[in-house]
N, C-alpha and C. Protein backbone atom coordinates (compact mmCIF):
# COMPACT_ATOMS: atom_id res chain seq x y z
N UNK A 1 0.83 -1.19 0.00
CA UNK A 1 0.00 0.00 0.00
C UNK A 1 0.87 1.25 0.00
N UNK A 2 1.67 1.00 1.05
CA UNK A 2 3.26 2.62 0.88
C UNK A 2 3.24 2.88 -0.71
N UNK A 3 3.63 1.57 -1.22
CA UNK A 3 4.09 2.20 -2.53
C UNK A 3 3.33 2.54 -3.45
N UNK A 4 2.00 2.35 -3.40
CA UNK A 4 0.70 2.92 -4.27
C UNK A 4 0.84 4.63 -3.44
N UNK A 5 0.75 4.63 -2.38
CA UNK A 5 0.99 5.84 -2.00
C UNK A 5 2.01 6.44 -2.28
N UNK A 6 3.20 5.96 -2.21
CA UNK A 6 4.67 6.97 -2.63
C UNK A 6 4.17 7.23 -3.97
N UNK A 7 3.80 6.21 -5.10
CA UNK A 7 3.41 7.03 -6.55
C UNK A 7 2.45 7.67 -6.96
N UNK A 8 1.41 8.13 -5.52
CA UNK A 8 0.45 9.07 -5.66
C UNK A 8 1.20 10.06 -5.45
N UNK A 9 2.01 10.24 -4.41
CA UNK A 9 2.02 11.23 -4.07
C UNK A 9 3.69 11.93 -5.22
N UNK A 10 4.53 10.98 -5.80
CA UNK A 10 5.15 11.74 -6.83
C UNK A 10 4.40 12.22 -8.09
N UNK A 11 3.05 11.91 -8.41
CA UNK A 11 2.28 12.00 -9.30
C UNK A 11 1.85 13.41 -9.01
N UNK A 12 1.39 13.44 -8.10
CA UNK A 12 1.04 14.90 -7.43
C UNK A 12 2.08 15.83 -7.30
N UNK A 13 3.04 15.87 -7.06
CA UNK A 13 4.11 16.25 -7.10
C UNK A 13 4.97 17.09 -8.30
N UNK A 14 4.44 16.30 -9.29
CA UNK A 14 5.03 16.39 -10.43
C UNK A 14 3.54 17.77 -11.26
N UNK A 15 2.56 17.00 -10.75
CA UNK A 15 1.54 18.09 -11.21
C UNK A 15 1.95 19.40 -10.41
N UNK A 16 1.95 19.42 -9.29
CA UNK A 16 2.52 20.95 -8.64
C UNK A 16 3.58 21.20 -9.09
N UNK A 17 4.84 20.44 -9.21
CA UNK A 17 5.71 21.46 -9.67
C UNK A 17 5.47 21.91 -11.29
N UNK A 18 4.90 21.60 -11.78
CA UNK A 18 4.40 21.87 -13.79
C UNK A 18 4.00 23.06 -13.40
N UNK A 19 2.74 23.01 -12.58
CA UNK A 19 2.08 24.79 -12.21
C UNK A 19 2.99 25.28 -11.77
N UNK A 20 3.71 25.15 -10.98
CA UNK A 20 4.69 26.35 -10.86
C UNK A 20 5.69 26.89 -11.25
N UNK A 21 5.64 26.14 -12.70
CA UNK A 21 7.02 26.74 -13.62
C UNK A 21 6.36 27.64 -14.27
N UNK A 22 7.41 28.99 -14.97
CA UNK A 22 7.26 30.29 -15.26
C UNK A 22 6.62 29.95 -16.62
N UNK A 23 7.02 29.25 -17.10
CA UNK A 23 6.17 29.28 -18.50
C UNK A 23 4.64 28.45 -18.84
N UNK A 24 4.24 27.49 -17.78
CA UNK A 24 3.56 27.44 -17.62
C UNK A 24 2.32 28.60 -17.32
N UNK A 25 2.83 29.07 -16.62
CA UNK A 25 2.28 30.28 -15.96
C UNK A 25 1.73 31.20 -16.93
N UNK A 26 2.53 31.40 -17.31
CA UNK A 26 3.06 32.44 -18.71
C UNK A 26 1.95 32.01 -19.76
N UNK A 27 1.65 30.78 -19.90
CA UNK A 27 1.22 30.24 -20.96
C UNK A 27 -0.16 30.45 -20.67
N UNK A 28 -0.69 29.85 -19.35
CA UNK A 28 -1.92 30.15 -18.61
C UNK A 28 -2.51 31.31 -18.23
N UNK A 29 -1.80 32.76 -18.46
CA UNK A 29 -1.72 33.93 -17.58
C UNK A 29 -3.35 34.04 -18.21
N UNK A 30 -4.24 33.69 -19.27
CA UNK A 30 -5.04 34.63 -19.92
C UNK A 30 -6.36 33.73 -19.19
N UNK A 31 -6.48 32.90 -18.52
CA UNK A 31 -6.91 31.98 -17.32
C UNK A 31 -6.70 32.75 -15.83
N UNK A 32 -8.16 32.92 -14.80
CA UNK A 32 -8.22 33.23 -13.91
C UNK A 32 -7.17 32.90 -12.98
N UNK A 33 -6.54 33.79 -12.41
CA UNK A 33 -5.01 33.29 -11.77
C UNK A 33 -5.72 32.56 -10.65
N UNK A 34 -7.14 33.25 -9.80
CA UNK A 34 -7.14 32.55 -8.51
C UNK A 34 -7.51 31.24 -8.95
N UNK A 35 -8.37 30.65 -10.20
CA UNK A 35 -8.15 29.41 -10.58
C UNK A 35 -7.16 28.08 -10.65
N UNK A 36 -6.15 29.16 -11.01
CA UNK A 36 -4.66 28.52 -11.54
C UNK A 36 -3.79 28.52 -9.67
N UNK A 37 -4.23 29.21 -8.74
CA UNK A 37 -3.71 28.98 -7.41
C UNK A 37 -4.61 28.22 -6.75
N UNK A 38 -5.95 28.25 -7.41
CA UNK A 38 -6.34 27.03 -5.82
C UNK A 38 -5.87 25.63 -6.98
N UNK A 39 -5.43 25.35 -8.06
CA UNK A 39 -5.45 24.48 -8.38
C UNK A 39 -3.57 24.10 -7.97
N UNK A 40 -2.88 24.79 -7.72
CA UNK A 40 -1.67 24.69 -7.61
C UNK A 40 -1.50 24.59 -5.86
N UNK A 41 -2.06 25.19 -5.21
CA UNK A 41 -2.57 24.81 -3.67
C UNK A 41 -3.01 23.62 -3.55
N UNK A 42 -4.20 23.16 -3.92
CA UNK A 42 -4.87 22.03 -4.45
C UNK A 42 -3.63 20.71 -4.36
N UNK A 43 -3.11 20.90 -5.03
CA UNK A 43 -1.81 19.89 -5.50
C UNK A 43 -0.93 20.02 -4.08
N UNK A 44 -0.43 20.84 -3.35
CA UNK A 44 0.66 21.14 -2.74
C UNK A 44 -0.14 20.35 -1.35
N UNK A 45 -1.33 20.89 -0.93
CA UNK A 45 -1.80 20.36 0.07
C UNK A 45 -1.75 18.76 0.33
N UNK A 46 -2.39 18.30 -1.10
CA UNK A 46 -2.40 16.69 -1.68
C UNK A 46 -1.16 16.22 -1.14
N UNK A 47 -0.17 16.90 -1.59
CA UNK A 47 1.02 16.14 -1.52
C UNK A 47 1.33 16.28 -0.11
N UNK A 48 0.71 17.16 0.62
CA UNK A 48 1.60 17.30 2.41
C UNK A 48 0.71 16.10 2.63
N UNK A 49 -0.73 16.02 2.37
CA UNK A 49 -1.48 15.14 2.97
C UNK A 49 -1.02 13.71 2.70
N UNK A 50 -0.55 13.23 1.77
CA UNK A 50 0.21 12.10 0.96
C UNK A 50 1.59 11.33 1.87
N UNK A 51 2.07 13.17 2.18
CA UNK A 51 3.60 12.36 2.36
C UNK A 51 3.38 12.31 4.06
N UNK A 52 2.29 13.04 4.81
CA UNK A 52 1.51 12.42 6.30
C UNK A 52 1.46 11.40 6.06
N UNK A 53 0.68 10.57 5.15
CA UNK A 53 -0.30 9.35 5.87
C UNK A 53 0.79 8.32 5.53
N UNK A 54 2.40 8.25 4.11
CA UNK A 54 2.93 7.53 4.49
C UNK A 54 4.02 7.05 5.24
N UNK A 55 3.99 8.61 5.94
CA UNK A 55 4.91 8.49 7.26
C UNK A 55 4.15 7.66 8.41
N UNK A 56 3.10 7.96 8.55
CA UNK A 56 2.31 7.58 9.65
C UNK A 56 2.00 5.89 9.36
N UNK A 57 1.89 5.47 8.29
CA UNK A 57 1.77 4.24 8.19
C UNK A 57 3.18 3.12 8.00
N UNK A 58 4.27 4.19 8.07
CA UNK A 58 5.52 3.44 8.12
C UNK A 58 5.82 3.48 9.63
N UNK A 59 5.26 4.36 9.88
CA UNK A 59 5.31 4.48 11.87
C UNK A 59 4.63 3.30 12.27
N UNK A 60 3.35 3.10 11.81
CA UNK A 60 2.75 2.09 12.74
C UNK A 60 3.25 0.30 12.26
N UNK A 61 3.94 0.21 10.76
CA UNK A 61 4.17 -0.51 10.37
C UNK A 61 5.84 -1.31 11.50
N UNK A 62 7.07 -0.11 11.76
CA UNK A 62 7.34 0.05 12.57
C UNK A 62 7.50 -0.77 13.98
């Protein structure tokens, strides 16, 4: 299960860092920015929440 989780959460990962490159950005600018931040928040949160639960389950595994 960790490792279905470790490749969620580089999956996610990989989507947040795409939004936050400059040309991305750049490319998107003509798109509602607060759109383009809760969706880049969106991602960042995912991933804190991701890399919690497989700390916590390597803790209890442990």
């Amino acid at each position: 299960m960790s490792s279905e989780l470790s490749k969620a959460l580089n999956e996610v990962q990989i989507v947040r860092d795409f939004l936050k490159r400059a040309d991305v950005r750049s490319a998107l600018s003509g798109l509602n920015t607060d759109d383009l931040f809760g969706a880049t928040y969106s991602a960042s949160r995912a991933a804190i929440r991701l890399s919690h639960e497989i700390k916590a389950r390597s803790l209890e595994a442990a």
